[in-house]
C-alpha atoms as a PDB file:
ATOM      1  CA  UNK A   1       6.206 -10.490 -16.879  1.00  0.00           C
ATOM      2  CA  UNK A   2       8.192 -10.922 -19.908  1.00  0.00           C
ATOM      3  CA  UNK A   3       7.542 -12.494 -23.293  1.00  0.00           C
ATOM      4  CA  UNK A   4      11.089 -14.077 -24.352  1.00  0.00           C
ATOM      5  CA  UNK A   5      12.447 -14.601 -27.783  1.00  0.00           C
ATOM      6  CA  UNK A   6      15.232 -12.683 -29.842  1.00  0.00           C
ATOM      7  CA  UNK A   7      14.285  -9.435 -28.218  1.00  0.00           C
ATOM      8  CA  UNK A   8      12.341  -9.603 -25.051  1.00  0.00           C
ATOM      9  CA  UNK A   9       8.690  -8.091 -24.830  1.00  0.00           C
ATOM     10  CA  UNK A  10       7.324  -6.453 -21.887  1.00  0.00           C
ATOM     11  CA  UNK A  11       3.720  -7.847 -21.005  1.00  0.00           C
ATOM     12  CA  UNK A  12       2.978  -6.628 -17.593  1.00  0.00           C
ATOM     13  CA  UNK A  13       4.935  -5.252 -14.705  1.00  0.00           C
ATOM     14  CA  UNK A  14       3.693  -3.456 -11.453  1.00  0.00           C
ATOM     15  CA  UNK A  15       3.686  -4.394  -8.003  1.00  0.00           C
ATOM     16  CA  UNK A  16       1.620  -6.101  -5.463  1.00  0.00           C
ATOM     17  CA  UNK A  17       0.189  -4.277  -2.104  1.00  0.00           C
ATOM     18  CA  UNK A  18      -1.602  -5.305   0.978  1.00  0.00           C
ATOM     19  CA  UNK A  19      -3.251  -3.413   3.177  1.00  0.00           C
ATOM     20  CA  UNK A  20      -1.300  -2.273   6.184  1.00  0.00           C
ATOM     21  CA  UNK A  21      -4.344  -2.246   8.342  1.00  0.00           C
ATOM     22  CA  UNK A  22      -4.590  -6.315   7.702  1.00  0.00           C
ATOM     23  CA  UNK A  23      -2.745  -8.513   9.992  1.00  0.00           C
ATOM     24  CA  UNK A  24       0.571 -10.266   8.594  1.00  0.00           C
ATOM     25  CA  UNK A  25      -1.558 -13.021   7.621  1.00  0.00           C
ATOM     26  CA  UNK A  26      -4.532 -11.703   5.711  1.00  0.00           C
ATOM     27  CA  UNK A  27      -2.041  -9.702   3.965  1.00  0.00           C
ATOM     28  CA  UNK A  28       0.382 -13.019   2.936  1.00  0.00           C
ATOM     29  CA  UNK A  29      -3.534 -14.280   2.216  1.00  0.00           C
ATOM     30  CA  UNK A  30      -3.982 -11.532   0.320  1.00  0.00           C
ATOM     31  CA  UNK A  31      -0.317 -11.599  -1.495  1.00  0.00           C
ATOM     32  CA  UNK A  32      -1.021 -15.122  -2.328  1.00  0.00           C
ATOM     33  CA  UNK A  33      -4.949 -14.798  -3.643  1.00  0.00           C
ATOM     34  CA  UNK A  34      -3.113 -11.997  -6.175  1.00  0.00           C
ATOM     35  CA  UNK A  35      -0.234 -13.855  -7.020  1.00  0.00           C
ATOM     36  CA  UNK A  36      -2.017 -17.303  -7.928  1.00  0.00           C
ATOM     37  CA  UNK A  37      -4.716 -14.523  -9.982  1.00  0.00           C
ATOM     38  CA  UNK A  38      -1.405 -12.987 -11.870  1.00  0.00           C
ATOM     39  CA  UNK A  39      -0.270 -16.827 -12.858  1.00  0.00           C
ATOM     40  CA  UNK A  40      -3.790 -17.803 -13.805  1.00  0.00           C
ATOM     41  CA  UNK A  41      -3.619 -14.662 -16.157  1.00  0.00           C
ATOM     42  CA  UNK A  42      -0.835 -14.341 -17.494  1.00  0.00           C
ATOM     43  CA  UNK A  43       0.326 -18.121 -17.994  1.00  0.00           C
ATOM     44  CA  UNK A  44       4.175 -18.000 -17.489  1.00  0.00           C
ATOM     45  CA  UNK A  45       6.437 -20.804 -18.314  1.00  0.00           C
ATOM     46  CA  UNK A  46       8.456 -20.426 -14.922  1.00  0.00           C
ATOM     47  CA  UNK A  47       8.971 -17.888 -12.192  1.00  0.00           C
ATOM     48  CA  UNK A  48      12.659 -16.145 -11.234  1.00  0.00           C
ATOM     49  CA  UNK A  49      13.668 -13.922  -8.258  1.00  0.00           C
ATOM     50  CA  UNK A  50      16.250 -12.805  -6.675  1.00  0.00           C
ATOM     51  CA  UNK A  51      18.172 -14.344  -4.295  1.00  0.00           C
ATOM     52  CA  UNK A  52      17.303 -13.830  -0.943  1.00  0.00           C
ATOM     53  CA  UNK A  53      20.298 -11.880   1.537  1.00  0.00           C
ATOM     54  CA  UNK A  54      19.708 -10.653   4.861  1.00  0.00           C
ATOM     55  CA  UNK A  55      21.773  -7.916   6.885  1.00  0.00           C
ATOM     56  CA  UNK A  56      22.764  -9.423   9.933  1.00  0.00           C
ATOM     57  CA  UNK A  57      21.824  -5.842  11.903  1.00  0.00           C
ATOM     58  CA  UNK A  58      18.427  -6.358  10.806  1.00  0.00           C
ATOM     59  CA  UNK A  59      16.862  -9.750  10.122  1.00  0.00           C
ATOM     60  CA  UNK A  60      13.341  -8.890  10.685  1.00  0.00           C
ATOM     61  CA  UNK A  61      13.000  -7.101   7.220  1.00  0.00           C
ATOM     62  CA  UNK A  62      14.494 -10.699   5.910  1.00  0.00           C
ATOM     63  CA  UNK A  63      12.053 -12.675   7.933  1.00  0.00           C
ATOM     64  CA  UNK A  64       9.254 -11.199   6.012  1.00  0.00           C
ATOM     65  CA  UNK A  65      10.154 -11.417   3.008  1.00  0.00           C
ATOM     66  CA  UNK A  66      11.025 -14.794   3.272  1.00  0.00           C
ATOM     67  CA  UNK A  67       7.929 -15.252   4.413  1.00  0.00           C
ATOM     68  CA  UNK A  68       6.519 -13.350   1.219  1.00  0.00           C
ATOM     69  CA  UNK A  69       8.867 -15.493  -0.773  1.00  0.00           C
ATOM     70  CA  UNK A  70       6.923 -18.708   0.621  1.00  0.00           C
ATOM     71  CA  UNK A  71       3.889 -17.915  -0.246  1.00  0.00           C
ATOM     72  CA  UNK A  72       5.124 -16.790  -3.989  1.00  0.00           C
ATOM     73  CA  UNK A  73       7.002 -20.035  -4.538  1.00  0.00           C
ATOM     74  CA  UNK A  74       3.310 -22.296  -2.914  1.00  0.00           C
ATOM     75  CA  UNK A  75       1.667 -20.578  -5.521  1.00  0.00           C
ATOM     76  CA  UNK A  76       4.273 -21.404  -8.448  1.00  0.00           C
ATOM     77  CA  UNK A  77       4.792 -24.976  -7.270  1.00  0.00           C
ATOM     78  CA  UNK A  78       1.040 -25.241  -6.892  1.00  0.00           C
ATOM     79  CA  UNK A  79       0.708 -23.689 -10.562  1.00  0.00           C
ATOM     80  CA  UNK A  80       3.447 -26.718 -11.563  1.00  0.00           C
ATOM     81  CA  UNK A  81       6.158 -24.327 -12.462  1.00  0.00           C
ATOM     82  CA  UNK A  82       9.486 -24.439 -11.656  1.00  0.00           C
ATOM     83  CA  UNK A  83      11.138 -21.113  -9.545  1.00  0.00           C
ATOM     84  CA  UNK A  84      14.572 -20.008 -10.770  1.00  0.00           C
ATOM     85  CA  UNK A  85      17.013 -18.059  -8.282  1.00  0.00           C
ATOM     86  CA  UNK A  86      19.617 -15.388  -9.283  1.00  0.00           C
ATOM     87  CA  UNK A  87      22.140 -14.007  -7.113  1.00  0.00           C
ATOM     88  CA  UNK A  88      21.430  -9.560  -7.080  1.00  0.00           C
ATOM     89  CA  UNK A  89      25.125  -8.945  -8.438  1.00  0.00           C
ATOM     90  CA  UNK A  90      24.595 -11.654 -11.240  1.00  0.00           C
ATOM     91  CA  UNK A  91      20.916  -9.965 -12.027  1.00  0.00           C
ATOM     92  CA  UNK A  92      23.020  -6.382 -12.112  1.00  0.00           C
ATOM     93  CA  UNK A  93      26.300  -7.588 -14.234  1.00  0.00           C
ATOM     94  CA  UNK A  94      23.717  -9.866 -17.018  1.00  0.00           C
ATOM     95  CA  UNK A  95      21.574  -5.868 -17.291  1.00  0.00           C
ATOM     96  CA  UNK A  96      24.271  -3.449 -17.254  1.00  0.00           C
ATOM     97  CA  UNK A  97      27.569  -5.453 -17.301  1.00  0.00           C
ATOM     98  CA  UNK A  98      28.281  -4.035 -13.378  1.00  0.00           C
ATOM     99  CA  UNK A  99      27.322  -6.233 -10.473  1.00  0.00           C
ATOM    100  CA  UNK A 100      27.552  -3.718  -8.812  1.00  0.00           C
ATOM    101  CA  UNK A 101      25.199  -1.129 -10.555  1.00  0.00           C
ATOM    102  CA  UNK A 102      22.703   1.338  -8.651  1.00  0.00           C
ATOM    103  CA  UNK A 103      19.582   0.845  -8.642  1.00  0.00           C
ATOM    104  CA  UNK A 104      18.954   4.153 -10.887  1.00  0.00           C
ATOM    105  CA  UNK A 105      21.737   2.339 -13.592  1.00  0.00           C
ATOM    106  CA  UNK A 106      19.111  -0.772 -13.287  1.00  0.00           C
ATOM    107  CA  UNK A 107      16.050   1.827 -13.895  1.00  0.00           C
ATOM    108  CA  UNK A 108      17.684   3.379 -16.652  1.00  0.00           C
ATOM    109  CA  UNK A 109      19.205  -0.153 -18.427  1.00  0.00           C
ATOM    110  CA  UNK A 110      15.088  -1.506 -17.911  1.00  0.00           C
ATOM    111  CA  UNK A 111      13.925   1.627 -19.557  1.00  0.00           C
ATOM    112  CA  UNK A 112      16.246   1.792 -22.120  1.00  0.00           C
ATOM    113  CA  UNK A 113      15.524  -1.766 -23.289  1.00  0.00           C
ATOM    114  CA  UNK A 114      12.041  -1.914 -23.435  1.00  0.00           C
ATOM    115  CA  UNK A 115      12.133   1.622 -24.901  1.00  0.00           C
ATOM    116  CA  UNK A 116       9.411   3.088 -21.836  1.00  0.00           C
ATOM    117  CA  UNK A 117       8.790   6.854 -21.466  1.00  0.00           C
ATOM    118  CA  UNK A 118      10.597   6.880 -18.047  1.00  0.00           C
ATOM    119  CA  UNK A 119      12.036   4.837 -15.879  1.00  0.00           C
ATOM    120  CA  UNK A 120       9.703   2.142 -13.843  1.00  0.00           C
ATOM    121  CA  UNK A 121       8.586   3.278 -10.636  1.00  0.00           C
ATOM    122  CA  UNK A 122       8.937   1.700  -8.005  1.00  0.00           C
ATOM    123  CA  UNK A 123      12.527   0.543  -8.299  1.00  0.00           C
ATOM    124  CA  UNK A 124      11.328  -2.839  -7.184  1.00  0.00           C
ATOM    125  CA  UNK A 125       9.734  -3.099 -10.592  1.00  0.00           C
ATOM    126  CA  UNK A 126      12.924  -2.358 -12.298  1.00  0.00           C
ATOM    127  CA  UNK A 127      14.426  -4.940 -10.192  1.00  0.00           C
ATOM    128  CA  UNK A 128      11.950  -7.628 -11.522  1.00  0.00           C
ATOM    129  CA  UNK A 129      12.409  -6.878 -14.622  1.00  0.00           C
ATOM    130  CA  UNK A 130      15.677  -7.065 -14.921  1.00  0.00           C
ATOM    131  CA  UNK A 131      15.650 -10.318 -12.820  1.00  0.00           C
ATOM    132  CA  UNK A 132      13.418 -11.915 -15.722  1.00  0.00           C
ATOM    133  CA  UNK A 133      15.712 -10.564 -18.038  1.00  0.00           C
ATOM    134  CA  UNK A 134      18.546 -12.589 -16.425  1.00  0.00           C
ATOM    135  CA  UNK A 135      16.631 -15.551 -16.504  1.00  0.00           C
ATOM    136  CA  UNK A 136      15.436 -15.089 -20.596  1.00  0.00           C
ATOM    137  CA  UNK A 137      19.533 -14.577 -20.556  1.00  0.00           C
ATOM    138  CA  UNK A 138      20.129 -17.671 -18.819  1.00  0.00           C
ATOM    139  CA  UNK A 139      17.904 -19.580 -20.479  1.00  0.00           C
ATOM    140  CA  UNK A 140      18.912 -18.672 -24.184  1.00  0.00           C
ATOM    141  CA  UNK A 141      22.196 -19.350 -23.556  1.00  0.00           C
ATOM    142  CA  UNK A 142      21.815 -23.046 -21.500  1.00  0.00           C
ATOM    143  CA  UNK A 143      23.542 -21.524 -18.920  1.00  0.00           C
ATOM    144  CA  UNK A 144      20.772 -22.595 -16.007  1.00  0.00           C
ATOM    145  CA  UNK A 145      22.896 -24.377 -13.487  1.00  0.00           C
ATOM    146  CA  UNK A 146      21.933 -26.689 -10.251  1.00  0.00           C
ATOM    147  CA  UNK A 147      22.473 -23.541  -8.215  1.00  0.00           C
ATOM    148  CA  UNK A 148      19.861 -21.158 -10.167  1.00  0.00           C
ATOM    149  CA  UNK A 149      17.049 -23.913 -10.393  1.00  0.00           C
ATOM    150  CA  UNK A 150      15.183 -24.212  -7.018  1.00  0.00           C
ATOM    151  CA  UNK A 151      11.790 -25.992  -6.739  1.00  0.00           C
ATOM    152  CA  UNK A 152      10.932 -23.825  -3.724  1.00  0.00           C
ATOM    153  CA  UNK A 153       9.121 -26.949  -1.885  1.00  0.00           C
ATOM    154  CA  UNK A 154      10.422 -30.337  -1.183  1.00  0.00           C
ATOM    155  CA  UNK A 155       9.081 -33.122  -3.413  1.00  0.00           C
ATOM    156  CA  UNK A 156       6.908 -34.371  -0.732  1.00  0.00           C
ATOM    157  CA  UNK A 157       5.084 -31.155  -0.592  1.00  0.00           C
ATOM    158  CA  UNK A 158       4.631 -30.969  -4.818  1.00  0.00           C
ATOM    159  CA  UNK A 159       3.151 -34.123  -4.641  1.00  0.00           C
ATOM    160  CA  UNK A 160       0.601 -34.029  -1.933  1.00  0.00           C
ATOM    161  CA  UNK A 161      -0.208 -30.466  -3.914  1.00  0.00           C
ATOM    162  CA  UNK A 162      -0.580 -31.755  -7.117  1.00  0.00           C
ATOM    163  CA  UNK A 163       0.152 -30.528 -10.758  1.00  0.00           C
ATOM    164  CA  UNK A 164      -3.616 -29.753 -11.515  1.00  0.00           C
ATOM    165  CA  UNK A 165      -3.602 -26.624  -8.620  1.00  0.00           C
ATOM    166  CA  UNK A 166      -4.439 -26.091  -5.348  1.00  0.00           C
ATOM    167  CA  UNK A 167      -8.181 -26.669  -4.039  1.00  0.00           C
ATOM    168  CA  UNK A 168      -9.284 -27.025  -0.409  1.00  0.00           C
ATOM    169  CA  UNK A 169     -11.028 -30.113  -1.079  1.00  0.00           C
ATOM    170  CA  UNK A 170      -8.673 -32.161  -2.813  1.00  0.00           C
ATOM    171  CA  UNK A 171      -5.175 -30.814  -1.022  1.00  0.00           C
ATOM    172  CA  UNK A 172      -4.202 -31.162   2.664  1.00  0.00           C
ATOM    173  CA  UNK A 173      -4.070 -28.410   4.925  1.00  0.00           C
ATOM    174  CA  UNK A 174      -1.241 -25.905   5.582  1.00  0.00           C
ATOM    175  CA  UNK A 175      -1.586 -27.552   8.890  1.00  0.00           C
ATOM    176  CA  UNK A 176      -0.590 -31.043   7.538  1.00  0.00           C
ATOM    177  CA  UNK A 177       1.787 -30.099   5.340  1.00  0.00           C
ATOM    178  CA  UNK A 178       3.708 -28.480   8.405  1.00  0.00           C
ATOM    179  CA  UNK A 179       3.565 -31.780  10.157  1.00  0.00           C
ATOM    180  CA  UNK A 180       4.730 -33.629   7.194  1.00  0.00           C
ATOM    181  CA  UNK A 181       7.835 -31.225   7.341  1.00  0.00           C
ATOM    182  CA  UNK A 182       8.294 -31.589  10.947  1.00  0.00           C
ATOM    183  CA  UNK A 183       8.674 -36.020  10.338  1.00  0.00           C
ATOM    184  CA  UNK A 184      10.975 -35.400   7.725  1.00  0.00           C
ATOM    185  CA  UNK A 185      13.462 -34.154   9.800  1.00  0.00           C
END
């Protein structure tokens, strides 16, 4: 998490585990209890990510992260904030200049700028970083486009959530939410 203006200020960064032992759903339970506790917290003004690519060799990795990606763009559109999407190479080139920089150049670049002792470990939190960098880039200059700005739920969804957040009792159940996908189509 980032605080934008002239220079960016790094509030909090780190990454967010699940139990192995859990089953795939307690731990996207889990993933989304922590996630909804991180927005409560520390009250962004939107979310961005990277775009999501799969190899075709091996789409199960793919699967769950779209999976984890579901559950982190509930929670945003739940928390009424809008989810931004940035291809990896334009994330890379809007850092280092490169879009196609290692992910040690990305450590290094995300270390450099916020002036830390060493580079952030696990990659995947220089990789964040640098993705909310691209997005404080983006947005400074006006240069959010149609194809960066995803909702992450259909409008139907958003509004049978609400703006106010998500309870039990006053929002449908993932089960009726499914089947108001399914009649869409």
């Amino acid at each position: 998490m980032i605080e934008t203006g002239l220079h960016p200020k790094l509030i909090e960064a780190g990454v967010l585990k699940t139990p192995v032992s859990m089953s795939f759903e307690k731990r996207l339970l889990h993933l989304y209890e922590s996630i909804c506790e991180v927005i409560r917290t520390g009250q962004p003004e939107s979310v961005a990510v990277e775009a999501l690519f799969s190899h075709y060799g091996h789409p199960g990795p793919a699967l769950q992260m779209a999976h984890a990606r579901g559950v982190l763009f509930l929670a945003a559109a739940q928390a009424g904030l809008s989810v931004f999407a940035y291809e990896p190479a334009r994330v890379k080139k809007s850092l280092t200049g490169r879009g196609a920089a290692t992910k040690a150049q990305v450590q290094q670049m995300i270390q450099s700028f916020f002036d830390l002792e060493a580079p952030p470990s696990p990659p995947d939190v220089a990789d964040a970083l640098a993705v909310a960098l691209c997005h404080a880039n983006a947005f400074q200059k006006g240069s959010l486009s149609r194809r960066s700005r995803k909702k992450g739920l259909p409008n139907h969804i958003l509004e049978s959530i609400g703006r106010e957040g998500f309870s039990p009792e006053a929002n449908p159940s993932i089960e009726t939410l499914l089947k108001g996908i399914k009649r869409r189509r």
